[in-house]
PDB file of N, CA and C in Angstrom:
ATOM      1  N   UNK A   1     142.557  15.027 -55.138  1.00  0.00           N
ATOM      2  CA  UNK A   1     141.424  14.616 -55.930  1.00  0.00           C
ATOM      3  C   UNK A   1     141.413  13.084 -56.091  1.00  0.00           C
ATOM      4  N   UNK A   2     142.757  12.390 -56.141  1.00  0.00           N
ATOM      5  CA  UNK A   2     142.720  10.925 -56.644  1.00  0.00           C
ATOM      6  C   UNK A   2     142.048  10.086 -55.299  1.00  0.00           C
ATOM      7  N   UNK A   3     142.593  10.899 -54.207  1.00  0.00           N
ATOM      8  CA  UNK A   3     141.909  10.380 -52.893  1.00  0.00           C
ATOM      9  C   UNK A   3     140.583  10.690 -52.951  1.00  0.00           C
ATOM     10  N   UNK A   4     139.973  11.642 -53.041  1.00  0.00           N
ATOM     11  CA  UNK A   4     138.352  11.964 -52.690  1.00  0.00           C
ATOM     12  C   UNK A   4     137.337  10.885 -54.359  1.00  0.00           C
ATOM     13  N   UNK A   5     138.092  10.597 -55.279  1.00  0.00           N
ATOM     14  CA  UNK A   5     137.678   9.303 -56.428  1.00  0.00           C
ATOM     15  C   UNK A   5     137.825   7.998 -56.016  1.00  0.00           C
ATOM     16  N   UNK A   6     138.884   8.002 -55.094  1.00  0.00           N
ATOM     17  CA  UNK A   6     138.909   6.608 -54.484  1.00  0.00           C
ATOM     18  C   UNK A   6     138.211   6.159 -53.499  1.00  0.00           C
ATOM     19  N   UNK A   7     138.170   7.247 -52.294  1.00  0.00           N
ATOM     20  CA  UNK A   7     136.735   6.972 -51.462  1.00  0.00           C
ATOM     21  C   UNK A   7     135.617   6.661 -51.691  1.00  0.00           C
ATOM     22  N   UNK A   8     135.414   7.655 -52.876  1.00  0.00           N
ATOM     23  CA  UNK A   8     133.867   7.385 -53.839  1.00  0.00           C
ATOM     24  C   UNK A   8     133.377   5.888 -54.082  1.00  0.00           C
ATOM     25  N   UNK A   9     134.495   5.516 -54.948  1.00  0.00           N
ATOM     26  CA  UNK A   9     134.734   4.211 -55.377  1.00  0.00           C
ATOM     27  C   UNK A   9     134.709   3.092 -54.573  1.00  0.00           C
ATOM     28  N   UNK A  10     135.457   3.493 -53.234  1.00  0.00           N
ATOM     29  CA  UNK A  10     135.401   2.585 -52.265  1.00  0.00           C
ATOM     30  C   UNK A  10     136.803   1.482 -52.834  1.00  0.00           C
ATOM     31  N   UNK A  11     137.914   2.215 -52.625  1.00  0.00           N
ATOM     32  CA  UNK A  11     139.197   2.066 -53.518  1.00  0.00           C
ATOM     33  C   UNK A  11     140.137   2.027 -52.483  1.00  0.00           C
ATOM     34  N   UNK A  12     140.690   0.707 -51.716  1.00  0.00           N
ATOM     35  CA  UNK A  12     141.704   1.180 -50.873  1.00  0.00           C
ATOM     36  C   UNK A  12     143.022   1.332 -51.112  1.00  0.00           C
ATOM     37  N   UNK A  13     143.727   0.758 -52.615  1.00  0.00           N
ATOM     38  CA  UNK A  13     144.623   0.999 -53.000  1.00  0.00           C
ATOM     39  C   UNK A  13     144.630   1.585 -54.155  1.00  0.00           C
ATOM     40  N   UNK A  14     145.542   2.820 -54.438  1.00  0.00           N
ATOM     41  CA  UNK A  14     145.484   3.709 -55.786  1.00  0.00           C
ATOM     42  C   UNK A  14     146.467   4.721 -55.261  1.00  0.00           C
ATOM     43  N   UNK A  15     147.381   4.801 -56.822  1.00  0.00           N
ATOM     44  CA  UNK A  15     148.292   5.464 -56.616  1.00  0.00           C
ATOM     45  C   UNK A  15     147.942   7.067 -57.315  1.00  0.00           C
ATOM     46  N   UNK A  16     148.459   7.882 -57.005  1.00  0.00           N
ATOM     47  CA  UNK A  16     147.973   9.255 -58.272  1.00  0.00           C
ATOM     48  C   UNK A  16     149.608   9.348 -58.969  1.00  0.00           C
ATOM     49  N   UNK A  17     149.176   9.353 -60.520  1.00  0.00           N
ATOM     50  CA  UNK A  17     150.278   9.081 -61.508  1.00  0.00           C
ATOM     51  C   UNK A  17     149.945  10.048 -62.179  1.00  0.00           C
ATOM     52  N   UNK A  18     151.269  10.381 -62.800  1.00  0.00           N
ATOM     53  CA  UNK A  18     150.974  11.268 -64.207  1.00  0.00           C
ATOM     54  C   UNK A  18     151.251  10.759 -65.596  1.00  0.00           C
ATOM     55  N   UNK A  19     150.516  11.265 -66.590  1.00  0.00           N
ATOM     56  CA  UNK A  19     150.738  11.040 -67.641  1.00  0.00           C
ATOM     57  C   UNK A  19     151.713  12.068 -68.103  1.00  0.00           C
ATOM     58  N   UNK A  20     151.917  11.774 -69.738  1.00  0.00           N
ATOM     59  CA  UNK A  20     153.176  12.850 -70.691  1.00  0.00           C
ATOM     60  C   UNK A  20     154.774  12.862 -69.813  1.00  0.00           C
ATOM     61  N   UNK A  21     154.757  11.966 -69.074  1.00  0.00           N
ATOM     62  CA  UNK A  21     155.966  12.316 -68.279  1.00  0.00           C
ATOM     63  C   UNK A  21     157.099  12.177 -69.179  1.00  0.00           C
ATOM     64  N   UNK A  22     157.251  12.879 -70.001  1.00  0.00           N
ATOM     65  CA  UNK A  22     158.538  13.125 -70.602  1.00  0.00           C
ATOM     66  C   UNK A  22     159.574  14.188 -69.975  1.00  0.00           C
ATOM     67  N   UNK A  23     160.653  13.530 -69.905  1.00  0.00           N
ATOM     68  CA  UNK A  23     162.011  14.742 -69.877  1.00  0.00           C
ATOM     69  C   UNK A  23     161.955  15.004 -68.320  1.00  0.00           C
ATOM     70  N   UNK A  24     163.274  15.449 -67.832  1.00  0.00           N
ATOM     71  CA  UNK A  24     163.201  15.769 -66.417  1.00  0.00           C
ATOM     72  C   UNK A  24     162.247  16.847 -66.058  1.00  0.00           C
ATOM     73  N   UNK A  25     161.871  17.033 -64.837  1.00  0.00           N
ATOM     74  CA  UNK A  25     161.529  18.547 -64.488  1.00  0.00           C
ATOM     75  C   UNK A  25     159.559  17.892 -64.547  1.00  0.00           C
ATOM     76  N   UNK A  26     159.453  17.170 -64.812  1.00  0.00           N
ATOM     77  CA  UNK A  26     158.211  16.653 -65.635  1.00  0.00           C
ATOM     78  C   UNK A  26     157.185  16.205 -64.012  1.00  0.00           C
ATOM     79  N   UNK A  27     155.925  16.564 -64.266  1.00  0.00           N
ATOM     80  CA  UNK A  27     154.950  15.232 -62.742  1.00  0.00           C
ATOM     81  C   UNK A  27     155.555  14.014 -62.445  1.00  0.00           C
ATOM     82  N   UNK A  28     155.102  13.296 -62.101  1.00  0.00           N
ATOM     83  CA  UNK A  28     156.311  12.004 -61.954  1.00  0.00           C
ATOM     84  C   UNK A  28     155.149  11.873 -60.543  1.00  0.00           C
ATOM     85  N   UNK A  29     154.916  10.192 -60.357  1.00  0.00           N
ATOM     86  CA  UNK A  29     155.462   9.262 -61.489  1.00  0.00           C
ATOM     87  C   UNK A  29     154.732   9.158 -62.930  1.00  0.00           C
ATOM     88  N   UNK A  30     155.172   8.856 -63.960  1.00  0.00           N
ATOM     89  CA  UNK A  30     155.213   8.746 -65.012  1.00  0.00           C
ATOM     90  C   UNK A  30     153.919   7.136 -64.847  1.00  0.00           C
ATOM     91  N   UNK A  31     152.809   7.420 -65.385  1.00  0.00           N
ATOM     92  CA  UNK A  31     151.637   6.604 -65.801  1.00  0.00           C
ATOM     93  C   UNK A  31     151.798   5.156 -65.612  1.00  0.00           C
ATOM     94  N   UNK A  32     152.978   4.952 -67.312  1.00  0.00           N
ATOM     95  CA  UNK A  32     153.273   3.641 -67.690  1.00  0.00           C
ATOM     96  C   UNK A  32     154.483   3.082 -66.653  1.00  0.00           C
ATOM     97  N   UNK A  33     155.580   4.022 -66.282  1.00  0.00           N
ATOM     98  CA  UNK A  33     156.678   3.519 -65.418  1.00  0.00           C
ATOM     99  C   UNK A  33     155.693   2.830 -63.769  1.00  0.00           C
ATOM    100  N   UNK A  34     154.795   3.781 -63.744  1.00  0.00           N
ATOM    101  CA  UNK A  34     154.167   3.348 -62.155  1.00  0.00           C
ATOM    102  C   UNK A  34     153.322   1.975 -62.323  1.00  0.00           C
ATOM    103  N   UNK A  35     152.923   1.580 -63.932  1.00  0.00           N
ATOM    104  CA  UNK A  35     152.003   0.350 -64.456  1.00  0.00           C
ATOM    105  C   UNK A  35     152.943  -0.947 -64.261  1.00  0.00           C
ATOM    106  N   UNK A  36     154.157  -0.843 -64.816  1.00  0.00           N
ATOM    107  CA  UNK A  36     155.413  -1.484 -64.838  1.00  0.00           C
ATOM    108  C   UNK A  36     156.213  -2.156 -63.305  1.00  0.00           C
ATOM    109  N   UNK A  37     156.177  -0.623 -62.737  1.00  0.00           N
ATOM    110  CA  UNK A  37     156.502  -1.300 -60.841  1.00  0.00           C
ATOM    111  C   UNK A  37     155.707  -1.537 -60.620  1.00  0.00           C
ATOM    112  N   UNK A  38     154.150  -1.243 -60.555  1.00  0.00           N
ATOM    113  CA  UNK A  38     153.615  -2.029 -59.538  1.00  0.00           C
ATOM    114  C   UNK A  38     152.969  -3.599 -59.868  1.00  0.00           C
ATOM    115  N   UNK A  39     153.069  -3.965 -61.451  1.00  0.00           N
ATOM    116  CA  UNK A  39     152.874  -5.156 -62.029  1.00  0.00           C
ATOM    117  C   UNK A  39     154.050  -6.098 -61.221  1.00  0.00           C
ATOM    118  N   UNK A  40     155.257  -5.653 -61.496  1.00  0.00           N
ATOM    119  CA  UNK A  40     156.357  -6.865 -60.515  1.00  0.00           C
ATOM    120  C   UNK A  40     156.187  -6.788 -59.328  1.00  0.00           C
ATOM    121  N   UNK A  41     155.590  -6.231 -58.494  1.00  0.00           N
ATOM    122  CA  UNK A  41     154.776  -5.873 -57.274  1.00  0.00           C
ATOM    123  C   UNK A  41     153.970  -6.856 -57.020  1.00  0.00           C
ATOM    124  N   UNK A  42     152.903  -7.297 -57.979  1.00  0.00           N
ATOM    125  CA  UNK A  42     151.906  -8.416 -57.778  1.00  0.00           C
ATOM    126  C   UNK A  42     150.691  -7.329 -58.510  1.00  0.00           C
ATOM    127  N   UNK A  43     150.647  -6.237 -58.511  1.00  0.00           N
ATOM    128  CA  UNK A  43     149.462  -5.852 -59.633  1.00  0.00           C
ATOM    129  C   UNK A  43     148.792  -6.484 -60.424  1.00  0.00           C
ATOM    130  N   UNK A  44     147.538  -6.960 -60.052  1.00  0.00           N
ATOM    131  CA  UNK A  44     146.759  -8.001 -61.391  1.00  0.00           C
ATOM    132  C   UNK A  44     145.926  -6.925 -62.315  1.00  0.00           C
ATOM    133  N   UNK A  45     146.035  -5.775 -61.771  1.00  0.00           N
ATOM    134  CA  UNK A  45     145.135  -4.721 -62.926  1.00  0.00           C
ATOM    135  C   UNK A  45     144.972  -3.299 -62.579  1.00  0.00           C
ATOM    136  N   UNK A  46     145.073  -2.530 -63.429  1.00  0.00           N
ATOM    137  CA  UNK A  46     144.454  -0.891 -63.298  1.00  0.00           C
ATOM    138  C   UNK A  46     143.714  -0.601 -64.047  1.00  0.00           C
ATOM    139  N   UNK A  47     142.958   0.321 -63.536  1.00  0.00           N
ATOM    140  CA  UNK A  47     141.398   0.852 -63.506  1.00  0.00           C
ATOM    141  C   UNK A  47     142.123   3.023 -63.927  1.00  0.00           C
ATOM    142  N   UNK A  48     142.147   3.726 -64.723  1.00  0.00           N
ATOM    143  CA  UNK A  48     142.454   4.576 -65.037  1.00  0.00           C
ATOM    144  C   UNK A  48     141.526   5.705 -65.105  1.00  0.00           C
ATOM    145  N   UNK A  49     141.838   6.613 -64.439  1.00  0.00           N
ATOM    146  CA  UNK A  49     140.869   7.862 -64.037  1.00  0.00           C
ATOM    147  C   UNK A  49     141.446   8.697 -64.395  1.00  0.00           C
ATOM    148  N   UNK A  50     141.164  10.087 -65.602  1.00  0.00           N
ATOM    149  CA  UNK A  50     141.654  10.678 -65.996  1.00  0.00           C
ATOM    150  C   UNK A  50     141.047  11.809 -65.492  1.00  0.00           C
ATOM    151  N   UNK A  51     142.215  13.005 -64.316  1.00  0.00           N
ATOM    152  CA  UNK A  51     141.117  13.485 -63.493  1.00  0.00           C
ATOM    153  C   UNK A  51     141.507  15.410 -63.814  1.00  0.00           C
ATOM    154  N   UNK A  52     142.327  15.256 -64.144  1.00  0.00           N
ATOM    155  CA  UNK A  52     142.979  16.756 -64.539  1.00  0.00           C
ATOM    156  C   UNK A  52     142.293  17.338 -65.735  1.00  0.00           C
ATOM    157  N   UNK A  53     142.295  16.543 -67.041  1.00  0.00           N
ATOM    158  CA  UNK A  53     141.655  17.259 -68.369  1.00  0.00           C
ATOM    159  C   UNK A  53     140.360  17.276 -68.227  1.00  0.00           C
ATOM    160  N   UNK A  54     139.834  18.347 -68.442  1.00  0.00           N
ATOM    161  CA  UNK A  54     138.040  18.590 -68.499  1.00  0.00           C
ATOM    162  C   UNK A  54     137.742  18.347 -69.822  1.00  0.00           C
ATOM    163  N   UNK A  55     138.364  18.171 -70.460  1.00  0.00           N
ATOM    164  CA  UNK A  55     137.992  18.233 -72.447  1.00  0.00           C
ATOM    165  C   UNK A  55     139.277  16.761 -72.695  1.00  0.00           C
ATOM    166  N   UNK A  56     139.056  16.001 -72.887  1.00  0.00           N
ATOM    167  CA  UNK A  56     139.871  15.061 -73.517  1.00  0.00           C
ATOM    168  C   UNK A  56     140.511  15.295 -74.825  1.00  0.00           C
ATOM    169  N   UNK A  57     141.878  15.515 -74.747  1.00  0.00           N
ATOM    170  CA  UNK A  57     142.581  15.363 -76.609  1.00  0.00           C
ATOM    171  C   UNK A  57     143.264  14.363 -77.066  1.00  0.00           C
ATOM    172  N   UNK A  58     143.945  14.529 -77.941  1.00  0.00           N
ATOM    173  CA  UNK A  58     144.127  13.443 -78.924  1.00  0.00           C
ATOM    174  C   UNK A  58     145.547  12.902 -77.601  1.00  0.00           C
ATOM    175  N   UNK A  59     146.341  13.550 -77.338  1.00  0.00           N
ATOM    176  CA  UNK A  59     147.542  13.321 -76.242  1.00  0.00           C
ATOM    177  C   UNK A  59     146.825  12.527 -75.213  1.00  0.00           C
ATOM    178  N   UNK A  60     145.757  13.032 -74.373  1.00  0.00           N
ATOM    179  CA  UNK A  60     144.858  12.006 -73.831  1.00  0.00           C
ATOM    180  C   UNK A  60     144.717  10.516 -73.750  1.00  0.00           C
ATOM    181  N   UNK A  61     143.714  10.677 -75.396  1.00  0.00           N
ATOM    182  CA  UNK A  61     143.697   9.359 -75.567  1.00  0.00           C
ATOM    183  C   UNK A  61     144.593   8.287 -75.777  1.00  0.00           C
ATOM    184  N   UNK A  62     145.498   9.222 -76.861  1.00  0.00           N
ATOM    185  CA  UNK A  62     146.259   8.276 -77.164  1.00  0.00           C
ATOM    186  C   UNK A  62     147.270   7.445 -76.146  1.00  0.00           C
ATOM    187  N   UNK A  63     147.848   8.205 -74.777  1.00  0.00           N
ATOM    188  CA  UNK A  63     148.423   7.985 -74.023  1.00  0.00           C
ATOM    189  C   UNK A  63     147.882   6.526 -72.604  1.00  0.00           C
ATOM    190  N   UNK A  64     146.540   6.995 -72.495  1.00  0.00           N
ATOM    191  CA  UNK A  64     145.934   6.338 -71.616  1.00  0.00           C
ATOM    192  C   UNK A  64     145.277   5.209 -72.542  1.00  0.00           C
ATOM    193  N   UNK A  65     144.509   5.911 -73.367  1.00  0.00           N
ATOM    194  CA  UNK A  65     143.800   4.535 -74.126  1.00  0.00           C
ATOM    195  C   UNK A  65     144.620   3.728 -74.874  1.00  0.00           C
ATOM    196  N   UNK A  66     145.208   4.064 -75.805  1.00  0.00           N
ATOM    197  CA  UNK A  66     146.282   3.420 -76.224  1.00  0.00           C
ATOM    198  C   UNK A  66     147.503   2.785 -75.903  1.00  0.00           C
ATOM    199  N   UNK A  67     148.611   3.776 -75.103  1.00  0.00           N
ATOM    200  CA  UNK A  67     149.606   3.729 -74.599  1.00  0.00           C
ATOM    201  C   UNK A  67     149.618   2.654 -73.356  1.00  0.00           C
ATOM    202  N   UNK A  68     148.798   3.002 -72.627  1.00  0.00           N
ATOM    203  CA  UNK A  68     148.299   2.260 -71.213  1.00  0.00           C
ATOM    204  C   UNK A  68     147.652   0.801 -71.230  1.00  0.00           C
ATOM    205  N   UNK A  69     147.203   0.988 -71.875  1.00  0.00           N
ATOM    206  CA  UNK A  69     146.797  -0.274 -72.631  1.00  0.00           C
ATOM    207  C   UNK A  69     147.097  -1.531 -73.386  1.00  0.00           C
ATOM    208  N   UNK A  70     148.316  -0.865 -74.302  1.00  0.00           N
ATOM    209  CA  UNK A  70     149.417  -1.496 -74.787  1.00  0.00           C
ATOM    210  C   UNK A  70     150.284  -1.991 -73.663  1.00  0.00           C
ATOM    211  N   UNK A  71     150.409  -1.533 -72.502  1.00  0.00           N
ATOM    212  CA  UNK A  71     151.728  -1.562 -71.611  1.00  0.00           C
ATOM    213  C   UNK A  71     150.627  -2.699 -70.649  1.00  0.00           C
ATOM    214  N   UNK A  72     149.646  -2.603 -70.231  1.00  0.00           N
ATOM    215  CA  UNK A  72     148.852  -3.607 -69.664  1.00  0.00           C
ATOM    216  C   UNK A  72     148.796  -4.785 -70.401  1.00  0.00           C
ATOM    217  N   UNK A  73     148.449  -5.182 -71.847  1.00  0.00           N
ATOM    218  CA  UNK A  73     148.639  -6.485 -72.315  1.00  0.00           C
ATOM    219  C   UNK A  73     150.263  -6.737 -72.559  1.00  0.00           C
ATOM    220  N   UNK A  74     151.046  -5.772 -72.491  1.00  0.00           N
ATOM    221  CA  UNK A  74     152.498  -6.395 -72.398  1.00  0.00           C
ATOM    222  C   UNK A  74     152.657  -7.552 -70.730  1.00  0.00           C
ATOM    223  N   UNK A  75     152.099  -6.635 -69.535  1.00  0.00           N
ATOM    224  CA  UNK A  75     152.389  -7.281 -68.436  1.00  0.00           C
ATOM    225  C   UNK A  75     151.239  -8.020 -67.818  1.00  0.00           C
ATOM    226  N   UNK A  76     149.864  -8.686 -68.930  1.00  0.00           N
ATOM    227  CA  UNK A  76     149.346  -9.236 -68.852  1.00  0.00           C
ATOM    228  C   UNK A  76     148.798  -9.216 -67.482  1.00  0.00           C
ATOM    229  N   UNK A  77     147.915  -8.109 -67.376  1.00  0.00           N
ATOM    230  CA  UNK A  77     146.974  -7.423 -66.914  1.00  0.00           C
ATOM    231  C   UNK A  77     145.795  -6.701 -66.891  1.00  0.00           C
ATOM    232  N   UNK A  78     145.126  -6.759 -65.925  1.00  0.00           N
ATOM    233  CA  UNK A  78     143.162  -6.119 -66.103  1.00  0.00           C
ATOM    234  C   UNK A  78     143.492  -4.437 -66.609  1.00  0.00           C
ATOM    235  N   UNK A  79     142.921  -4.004 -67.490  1.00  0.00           N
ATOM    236  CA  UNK A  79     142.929  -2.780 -67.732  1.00  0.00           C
ATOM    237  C   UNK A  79     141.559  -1.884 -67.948  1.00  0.00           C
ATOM    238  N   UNK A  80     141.223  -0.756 -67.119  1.00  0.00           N
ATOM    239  CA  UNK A  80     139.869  -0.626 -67.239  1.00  0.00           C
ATOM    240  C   UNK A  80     140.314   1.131 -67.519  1.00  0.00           C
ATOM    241  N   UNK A  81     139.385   1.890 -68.386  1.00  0.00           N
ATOM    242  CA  UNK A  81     139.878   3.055 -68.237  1.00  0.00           C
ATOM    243  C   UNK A  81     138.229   4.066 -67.970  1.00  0.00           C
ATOM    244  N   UNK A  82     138.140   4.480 -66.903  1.00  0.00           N
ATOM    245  CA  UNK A  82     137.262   5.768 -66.507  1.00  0.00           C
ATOM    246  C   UNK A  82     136.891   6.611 -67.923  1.00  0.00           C
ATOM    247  N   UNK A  83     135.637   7.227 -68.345  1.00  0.00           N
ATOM    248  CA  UNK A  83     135.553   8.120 -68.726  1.00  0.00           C
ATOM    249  C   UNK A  83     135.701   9.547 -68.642  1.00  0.00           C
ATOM    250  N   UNK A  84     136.222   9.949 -69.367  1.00  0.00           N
ATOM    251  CA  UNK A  84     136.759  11.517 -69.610  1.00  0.00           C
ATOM    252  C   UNK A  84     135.630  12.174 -68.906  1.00  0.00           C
ATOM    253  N   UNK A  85     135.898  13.627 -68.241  1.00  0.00           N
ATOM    254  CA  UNK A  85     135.160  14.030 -67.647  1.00  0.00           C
ATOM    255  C   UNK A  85     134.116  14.842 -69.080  1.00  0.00           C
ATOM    256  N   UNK A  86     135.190  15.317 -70.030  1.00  0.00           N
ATOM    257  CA  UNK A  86     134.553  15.715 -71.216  1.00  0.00           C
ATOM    258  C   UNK A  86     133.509  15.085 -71.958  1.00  0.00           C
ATOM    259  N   UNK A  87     133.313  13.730 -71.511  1.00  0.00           N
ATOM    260  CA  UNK A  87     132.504  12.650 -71.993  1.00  0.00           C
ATOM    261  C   UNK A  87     131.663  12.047 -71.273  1.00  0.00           C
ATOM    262  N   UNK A  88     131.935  12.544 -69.730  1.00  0.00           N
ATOM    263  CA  UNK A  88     130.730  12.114 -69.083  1.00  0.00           C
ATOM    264  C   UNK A  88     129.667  12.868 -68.821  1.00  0.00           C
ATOM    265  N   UNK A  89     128.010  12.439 -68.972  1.00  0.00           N
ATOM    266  CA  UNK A  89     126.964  13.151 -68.964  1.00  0.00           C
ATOM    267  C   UNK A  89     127.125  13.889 -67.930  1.00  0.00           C
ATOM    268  N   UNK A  90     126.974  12.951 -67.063  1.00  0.00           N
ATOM    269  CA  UNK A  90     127.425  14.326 -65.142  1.00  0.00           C
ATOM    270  C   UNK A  90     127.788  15.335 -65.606  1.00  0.00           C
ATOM    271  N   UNK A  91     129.157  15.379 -66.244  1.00  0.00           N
ATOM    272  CA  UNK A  91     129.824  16.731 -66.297  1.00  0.00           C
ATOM    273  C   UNK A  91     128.804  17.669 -67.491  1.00  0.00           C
ATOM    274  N   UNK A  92     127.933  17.363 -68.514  1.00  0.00           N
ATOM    275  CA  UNK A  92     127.734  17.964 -69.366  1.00  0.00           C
ATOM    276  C   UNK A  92     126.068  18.781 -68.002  1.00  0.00           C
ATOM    277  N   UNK A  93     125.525  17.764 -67.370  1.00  0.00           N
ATOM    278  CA  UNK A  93     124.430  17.977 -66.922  1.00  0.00           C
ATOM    279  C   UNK A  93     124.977  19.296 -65.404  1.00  0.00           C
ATOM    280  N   UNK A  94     125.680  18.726 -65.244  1.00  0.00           N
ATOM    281  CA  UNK A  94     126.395  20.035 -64.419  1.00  0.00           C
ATOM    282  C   UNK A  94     126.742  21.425 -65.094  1.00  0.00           C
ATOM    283  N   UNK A  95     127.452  21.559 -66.245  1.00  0.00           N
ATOM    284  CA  UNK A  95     127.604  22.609 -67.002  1.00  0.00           C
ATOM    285  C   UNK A  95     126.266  23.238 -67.445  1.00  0.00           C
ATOM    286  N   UNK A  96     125.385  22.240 -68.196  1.00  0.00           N
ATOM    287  CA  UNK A  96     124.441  22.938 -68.047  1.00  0.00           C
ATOM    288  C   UNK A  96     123.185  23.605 -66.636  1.00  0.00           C
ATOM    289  N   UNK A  97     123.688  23.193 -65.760  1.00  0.00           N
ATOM    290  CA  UNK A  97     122.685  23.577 -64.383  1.00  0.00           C
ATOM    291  C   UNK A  97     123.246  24.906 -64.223  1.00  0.00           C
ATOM    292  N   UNK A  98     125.010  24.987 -63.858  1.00  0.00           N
ATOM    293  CA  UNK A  98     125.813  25.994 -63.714  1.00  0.00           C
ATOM    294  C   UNK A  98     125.338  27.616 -64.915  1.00  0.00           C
ATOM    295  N   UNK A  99     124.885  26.637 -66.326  1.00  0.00           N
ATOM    296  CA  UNK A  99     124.984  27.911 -66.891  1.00  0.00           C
ATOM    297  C   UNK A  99     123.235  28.560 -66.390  1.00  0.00           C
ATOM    298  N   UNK A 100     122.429  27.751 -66.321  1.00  0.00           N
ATOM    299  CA  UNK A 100     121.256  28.274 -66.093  1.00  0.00           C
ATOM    300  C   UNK A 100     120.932  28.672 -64.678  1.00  0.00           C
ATOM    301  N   UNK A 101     121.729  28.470 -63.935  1.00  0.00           N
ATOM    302  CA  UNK A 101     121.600  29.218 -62.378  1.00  0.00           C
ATOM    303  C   UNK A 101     122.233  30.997 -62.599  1.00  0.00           C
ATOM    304  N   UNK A 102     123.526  30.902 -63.831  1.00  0.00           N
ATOM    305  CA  UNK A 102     123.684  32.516 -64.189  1.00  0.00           C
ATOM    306  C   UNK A 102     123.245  32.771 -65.663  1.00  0.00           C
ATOM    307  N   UNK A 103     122.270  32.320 -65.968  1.00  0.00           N
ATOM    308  CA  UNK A 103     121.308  33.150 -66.703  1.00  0.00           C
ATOM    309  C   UNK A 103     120.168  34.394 -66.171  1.00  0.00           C
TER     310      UNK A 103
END
């Protein structure tokens, strides 16, 4: 999926990261750890697409909007974050087409 958002975009570099990466056993890489390497890398900024949750929660936000964010003005960097699919009209105007094609 992070590939077929990046084509869209017209995105030739992008990594697919996970968030909550706590504790072993966990997605990986871990959001903020992948923000961190690729800043000493030469990274001047990330652009954040939150592509798994259909409904945004409080773990969500707080992680990407907050968390991610915080860790971008630590390494003094562009930080842009995508809207939730839960929050974007597309998705609401799609749900509703979907429900009225099985009505």
């Amino acid at each position: 999926m992070a590939k077929a958002v990046a084509a869209a975009a017209n995105i030739a570099r992008y990594q697919a990261v996970f968030r909550s990466g706590r504790g072993d056993g966990w997605l990986g890489p871990d959001v903020k750890e992948a923000m961190k390497a690729l800043a000493a890398k030469g990274a001047k900024g990330f652009v954040m697409c939150e592509l798994l949750s259909v409904t945004a929660d409080v773990e969500s936000y707080q992680e990407i909007k907050e968390e991610c964010q915080a860790v971008a003005r630590e390494l003094d960097v562009e930080f842009a974050v995508a809207e939730f699919l839960g929050d974007s009209f597309d998705t609401v105007l799609s749900i509703t087409e979907l429900i009225k094609s099985r009505l």
